[in-house]
C-alpha atoms as a PDB file:
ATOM      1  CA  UNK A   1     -31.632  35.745 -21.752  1.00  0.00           C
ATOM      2  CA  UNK A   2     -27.944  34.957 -20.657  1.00  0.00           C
ATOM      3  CA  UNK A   3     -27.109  33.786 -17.227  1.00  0.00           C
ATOM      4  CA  UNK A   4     -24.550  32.698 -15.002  1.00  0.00           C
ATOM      5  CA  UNK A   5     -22.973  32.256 -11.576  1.00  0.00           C
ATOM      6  CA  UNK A   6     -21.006  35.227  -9.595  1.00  0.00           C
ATOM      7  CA  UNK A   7     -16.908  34.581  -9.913  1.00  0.00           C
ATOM      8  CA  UNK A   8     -15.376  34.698  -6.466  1.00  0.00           C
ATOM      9  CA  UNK A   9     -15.822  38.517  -5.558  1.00  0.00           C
ATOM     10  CA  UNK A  10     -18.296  40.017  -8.282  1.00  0.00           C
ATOM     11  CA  UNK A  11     -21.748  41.772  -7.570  1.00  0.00           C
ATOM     12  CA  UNK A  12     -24.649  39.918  -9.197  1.00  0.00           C
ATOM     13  CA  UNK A  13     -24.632  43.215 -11.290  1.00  0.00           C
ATOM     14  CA  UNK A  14     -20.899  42.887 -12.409  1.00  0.00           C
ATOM     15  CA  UNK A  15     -22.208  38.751 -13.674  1.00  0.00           C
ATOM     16  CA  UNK A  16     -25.143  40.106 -15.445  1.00  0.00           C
ATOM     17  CA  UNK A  17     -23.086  42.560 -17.574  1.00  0.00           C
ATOM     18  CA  UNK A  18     -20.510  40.181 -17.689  1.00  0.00           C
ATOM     19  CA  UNK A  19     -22.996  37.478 -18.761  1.00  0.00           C
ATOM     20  CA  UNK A  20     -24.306  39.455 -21.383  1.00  0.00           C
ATOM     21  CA  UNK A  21     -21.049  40.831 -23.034  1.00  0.00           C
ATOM     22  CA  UNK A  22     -20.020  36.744 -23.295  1.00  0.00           C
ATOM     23  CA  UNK A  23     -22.964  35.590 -24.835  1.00  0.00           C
ATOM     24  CA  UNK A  24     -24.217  38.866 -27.035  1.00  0.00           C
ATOM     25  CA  UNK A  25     -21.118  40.497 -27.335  1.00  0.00           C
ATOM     26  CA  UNK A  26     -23.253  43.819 -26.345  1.00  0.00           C
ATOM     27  CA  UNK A  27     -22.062  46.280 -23.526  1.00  0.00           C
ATOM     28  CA  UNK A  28     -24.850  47.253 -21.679  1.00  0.00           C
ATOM     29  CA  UNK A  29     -25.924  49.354 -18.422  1.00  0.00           C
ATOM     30  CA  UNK A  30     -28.545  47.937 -15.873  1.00  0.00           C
ATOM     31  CA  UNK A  31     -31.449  50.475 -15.775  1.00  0.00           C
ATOM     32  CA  UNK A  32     -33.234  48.728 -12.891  1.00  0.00           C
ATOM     33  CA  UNK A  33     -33.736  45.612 -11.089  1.00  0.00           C
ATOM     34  CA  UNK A  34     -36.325  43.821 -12.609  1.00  0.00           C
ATOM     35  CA  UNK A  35     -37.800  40.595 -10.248  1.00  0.00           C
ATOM     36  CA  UNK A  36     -36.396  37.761  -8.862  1.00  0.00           C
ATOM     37  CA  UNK A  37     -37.324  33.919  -8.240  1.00  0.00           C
ATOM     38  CA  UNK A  38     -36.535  30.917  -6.462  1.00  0.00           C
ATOM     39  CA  UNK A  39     -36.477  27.334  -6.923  1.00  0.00           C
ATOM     40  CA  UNK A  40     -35.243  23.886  -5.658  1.00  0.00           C
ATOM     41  CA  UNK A  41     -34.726  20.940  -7.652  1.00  0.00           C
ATOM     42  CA  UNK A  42     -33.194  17.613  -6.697  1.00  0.00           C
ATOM     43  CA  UNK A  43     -30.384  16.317  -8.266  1.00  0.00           C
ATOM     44  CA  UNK A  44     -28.026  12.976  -6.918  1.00  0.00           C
ATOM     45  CA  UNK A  45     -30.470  13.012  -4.081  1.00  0.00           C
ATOM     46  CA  UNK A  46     -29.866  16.635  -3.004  1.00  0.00           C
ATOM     47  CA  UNK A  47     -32.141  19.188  -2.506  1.00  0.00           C
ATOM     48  CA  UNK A  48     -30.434  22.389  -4.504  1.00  0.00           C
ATOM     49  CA  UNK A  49     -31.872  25.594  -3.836  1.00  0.00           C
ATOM     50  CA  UNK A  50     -31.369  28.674  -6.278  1.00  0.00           C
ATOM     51  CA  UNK A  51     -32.228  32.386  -7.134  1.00  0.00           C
ATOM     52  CA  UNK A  52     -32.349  34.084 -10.392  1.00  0.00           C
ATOM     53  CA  UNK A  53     -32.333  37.509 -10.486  1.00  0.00           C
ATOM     54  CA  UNK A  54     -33.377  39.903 -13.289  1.00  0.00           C
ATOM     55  CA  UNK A  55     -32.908  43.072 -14.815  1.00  0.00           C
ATOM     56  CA  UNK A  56     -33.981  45.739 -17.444  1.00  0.00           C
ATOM     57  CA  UNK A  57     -30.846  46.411 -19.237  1.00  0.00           C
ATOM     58  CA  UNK A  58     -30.409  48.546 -22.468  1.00  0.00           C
ATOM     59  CA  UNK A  59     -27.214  48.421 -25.169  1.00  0.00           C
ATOM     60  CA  UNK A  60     -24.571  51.600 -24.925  1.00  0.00           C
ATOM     61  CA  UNK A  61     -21.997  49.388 -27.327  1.00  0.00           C
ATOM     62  CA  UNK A  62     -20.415  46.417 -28.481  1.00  0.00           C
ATOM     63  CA  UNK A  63     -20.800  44.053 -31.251  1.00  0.00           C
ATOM     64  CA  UNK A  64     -23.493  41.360 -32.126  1.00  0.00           C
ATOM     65  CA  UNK A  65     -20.640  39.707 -34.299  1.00  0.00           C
ATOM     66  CA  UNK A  66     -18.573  38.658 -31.466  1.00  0.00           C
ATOM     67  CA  UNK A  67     -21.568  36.915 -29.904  1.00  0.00           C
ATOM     68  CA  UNK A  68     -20.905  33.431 -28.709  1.00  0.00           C
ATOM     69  CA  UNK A  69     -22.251  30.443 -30.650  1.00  0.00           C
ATOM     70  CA  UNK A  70     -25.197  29.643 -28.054  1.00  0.00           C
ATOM     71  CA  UNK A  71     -26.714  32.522 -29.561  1.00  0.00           C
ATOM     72  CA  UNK A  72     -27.094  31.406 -32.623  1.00  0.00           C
ATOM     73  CA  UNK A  73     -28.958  28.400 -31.472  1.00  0.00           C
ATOM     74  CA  UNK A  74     -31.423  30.594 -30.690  1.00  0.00           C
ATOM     75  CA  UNK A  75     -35.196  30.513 -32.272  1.00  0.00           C
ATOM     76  CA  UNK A  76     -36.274  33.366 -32.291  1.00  0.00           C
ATOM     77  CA  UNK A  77     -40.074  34.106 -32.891  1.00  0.00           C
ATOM     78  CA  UNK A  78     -42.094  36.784 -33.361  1.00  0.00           C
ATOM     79  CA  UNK A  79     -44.662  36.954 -29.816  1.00  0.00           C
ATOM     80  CA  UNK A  80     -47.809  36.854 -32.777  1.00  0.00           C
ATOM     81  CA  UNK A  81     -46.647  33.472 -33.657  1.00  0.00           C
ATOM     82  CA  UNK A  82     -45.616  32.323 -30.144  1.00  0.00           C
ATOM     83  CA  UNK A  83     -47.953  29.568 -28.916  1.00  0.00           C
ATOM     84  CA  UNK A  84     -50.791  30.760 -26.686  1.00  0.00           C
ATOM     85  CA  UNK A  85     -51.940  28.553 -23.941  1.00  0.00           C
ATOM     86  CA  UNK A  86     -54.901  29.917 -21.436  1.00  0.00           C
ATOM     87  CA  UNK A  87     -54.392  28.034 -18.051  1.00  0.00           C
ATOM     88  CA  UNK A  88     -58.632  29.843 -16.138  1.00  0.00           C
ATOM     89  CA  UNK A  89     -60.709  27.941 -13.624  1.00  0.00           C
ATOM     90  CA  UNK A  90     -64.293  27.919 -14.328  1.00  0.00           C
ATOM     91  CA  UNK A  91     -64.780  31.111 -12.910  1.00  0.00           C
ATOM     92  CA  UNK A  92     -61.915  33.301 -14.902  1.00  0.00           C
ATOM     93  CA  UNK A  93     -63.294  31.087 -17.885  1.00  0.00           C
ATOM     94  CA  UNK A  94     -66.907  32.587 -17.357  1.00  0.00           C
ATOM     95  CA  UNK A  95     -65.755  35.749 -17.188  1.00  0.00           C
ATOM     96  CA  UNK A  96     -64.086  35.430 -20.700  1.00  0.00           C
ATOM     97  CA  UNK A  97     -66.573  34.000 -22.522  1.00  0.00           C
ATOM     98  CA  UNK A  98     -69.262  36.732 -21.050  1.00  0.00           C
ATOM     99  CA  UNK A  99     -71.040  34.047 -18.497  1.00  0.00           C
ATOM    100  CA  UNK A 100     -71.975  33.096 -15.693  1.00  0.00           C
ATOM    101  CA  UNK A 101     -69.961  30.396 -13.316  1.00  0.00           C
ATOM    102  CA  UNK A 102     -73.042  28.073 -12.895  1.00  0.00           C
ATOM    103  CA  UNK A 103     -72.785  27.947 -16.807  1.00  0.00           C
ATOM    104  CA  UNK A 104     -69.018  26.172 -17.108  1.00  0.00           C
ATOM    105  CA  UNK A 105     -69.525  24.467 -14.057  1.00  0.00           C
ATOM    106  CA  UNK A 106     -72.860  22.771 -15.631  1.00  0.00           C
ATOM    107  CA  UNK A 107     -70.859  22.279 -19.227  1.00  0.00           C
ATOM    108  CA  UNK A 108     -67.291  22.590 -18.976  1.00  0.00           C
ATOM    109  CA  UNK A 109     -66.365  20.684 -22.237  1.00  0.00           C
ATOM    110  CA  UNK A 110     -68.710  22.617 -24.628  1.00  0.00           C
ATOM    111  CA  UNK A 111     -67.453  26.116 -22.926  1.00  0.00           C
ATOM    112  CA  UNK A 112     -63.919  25.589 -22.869  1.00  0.00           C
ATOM    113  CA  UNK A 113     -63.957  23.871 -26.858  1.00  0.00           C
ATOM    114  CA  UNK A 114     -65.849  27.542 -27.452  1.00  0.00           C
ATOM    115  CA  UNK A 115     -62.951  29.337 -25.874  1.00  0.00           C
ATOM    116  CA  UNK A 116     -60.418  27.496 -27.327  1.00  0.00           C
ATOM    117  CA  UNK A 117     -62.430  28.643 -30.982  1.00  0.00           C
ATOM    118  CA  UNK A 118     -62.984  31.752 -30.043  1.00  0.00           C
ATOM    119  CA  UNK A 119     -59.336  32.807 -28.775  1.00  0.00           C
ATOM    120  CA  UNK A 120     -57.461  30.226 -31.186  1.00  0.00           C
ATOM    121  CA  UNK A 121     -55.388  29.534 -28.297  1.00  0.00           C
ATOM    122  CA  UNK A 122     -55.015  26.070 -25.892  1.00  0.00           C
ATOM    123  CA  UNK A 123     -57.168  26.951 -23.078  1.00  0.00           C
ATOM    124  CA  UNK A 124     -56.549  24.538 -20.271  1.00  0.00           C
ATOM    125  CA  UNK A 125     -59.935  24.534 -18.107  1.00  0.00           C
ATOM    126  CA  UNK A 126     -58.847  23.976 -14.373  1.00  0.00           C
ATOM    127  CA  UNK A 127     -60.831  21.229 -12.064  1.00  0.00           C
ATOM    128  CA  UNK A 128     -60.864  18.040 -10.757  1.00  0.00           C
ATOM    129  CA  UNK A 129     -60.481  16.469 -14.167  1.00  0.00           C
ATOM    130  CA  UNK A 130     -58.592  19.570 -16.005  1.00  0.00           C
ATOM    131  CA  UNK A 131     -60.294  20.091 -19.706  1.00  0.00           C
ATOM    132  CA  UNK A 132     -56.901  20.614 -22.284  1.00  0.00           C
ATOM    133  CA  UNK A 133     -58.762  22.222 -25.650  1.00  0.00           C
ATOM    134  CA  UNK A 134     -57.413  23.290 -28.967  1.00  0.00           C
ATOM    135  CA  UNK A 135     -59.232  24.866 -31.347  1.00  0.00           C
ATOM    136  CA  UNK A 136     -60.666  22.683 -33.898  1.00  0.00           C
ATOM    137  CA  UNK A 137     -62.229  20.678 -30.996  1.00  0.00           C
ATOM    138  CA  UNK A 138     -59.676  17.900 -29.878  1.00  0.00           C
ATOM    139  CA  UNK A 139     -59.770  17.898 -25.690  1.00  0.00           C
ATOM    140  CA  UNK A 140     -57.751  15.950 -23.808  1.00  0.00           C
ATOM    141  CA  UNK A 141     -58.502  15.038 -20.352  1.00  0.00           C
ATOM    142  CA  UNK A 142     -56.811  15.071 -16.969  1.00  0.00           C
ATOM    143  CA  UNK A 143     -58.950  12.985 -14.848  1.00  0.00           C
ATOM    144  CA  UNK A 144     -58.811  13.375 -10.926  1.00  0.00           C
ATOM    145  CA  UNK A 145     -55.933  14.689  -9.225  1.00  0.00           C
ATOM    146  CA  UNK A 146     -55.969  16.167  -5.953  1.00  0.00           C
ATOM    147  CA  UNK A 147     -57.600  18.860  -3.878  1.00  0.00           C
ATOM    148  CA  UNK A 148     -54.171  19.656  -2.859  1.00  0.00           C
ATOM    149  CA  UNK A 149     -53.803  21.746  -6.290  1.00  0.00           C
ATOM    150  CA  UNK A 150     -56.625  24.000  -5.203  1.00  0.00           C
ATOM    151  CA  UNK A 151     -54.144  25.663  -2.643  1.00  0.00           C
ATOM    152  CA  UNK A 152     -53.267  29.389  -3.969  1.00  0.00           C
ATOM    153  CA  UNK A 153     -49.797  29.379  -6.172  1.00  0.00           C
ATOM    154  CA  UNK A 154     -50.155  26.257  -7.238  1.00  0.00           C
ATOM    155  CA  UNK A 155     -51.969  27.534 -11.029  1.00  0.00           C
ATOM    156  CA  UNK A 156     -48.574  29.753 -11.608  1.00  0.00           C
ATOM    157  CA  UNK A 157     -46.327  26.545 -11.060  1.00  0.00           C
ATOM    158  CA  UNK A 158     -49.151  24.813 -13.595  1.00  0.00           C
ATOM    159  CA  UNK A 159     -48.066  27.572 -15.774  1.00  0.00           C
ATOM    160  CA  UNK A 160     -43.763  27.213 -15.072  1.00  0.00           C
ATOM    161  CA  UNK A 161     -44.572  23.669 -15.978  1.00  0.00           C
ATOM    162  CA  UNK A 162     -45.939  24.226 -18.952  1.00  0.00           C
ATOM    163  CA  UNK A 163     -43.232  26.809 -20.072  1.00  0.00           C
ATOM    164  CA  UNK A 164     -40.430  24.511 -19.319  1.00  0.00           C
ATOM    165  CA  UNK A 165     -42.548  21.544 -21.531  1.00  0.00           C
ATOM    166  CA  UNK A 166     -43.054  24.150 -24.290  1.00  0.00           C
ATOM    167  CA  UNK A 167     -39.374  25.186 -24.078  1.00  0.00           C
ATOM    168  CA  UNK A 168     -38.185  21.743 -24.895  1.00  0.00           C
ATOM    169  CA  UNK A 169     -40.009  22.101 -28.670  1.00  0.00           C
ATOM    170  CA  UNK A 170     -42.698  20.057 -27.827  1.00  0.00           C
ATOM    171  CA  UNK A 171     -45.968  20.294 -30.083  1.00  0.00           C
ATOM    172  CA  UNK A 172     -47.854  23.186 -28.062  1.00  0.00           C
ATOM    173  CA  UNK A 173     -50.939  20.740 -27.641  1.00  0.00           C
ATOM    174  CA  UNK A 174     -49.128  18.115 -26.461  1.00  0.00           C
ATOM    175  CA  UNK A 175     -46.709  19.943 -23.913  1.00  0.00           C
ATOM    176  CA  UNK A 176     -49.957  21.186 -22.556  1.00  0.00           C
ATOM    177  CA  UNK A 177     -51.061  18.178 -22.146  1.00  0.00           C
ATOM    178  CA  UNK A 178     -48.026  16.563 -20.419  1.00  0.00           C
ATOM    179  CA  UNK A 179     -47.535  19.447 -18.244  1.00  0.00           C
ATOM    180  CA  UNK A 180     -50.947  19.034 -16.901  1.00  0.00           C
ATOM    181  CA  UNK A 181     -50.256  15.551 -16.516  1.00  0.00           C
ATOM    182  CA  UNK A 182     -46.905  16.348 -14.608  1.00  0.00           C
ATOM    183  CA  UNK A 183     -48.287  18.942 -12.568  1.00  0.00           C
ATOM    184  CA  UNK A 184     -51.323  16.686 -11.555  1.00  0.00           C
ATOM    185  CA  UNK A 185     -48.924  13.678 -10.347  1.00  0.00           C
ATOM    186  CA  UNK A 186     -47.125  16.413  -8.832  1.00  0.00           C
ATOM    187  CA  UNK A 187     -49.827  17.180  -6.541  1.00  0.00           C
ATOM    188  CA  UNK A 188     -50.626  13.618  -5.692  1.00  0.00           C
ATOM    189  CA  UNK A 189     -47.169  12.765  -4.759  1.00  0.00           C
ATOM    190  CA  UNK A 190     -47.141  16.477  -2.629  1.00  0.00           C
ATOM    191  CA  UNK A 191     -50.512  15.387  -0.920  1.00  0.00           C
ATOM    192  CA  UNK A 192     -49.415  12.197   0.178  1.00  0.00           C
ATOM    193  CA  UNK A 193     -46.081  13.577   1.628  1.00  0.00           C
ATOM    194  CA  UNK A 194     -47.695  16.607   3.415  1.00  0.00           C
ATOM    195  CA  UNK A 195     -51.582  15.649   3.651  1.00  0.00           C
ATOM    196  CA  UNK A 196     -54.291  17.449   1.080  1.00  0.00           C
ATOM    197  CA  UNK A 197     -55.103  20.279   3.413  1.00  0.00           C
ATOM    198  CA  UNK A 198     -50.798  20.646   4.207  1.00  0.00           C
ATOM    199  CA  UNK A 199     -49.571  21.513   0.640  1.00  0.00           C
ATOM    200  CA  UNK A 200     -48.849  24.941  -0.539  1.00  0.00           C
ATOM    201  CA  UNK A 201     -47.509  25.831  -3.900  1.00  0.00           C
ATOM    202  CA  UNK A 202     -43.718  25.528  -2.777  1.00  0.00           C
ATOM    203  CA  UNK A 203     -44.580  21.486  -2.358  1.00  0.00           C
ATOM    204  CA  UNK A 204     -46.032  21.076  -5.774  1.00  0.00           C
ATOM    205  CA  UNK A 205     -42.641  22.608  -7.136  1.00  0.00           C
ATOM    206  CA  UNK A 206     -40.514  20.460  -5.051  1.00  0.00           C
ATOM    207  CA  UNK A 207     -42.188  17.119  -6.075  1.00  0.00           C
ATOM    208  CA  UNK A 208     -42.140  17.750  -9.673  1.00  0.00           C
ATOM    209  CA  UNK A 209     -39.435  15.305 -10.134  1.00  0.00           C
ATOM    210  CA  UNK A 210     -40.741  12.248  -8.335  1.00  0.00           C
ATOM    211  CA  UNK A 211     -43.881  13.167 -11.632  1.00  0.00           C
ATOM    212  CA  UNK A 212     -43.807  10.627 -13.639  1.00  0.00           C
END
């Protein structure tokens, strides 16, 4: 997925096509705008705000052979083989496994060790102390973090974190794990800052890198 910064004077249109032709050495037209997203890291101290913007594109020329070498670094991998990790509370998780919320909530390793069999995917079981299951039985556990993370938004940065671990070739078990970890300390160090009841998702993000 290439991506850059607009030159002095171009549309974000003209730098996606641009973007792509450098790294793909496709031409391609923009069929629509697709989403966009914002973040803020910290880097030297500074708080550095940015937005990514997407779009559905489709190739009317060019040549894969002129394609610059980043591309070849590329893994690619087939989404059957990609690694699946399930990120429910106790009440998405009873849903999936057919029943009822008083049931995971009563025992929460035993149900998500059957989900994790029965899906043959990671299934991270959201709570106080977050359940991390593979199949085969191995759980980890993530024990107390904050009623902070309860706040809505704050599962889809749980899942950015997890991507970003998973992105960096990390066994899919163990990025699960650390990313869990992260996003837990996360919330800590968001709660103390803003107070439990004061955090919203946008918090969780921003103290990501004072996780360790």
């Amino acid at each position: 997925m290439p991506k850059g910064t607009p030159e002095p004077g171009e549309t974000r249109e003209a730098t996606a096509l641009r973007e792509v032709a450098e790294e793909t050495g496709l031409q391609v037209r923009i069929t629509a705008p697709f989403d966009s997203i914002e973040y803020w890291f910290v880097q030297s101290g500074q708080r550095i705000h940015k937005t990514v913007h997407y779009y559905l594109m489709e190739a009317v020329g060019g040549d894969l052979r002129l394609h610059d070498h980043e591309f070849d670094e590329v893994r690619w991998v087939r989404t059957e083989d990609a690694p699946t990790i399930m990120t429910p509370h106790e009440g998405e998780l009873a849903r999936l496994l057919g029943v009822e919320s008083s049931a995971v909530q009563a025992r929460r390793l035993e149900h998500a060790r059957a989900a994790a069999e029965q899906s043959q995917a990671i299934v991270v079981l959201k709570g106080d102390d977050t359940l991390v299951a593979q199949p085969g039985g191995l759980v980890a556990v993530s024990p107390g973090a904050t009623g902070a993370l309860a706040t809505a938004g704050t599962g889809d940065v749980l899942s950015g974190v997890l991507a970003a671990v998973l992105a960096r070739d990390v066994d899919p078990f163990m990025a699960a794990c650390a990313g869990v970890r992260l996003h837990a300390r996360a919330g800590i160090h968001a709660a103390h800052e803003k107070g439990v009841d004061g955090v919203i998702a946008r918090d969780v993000i921003e103290a990501l890198p004072f996780a360790r």
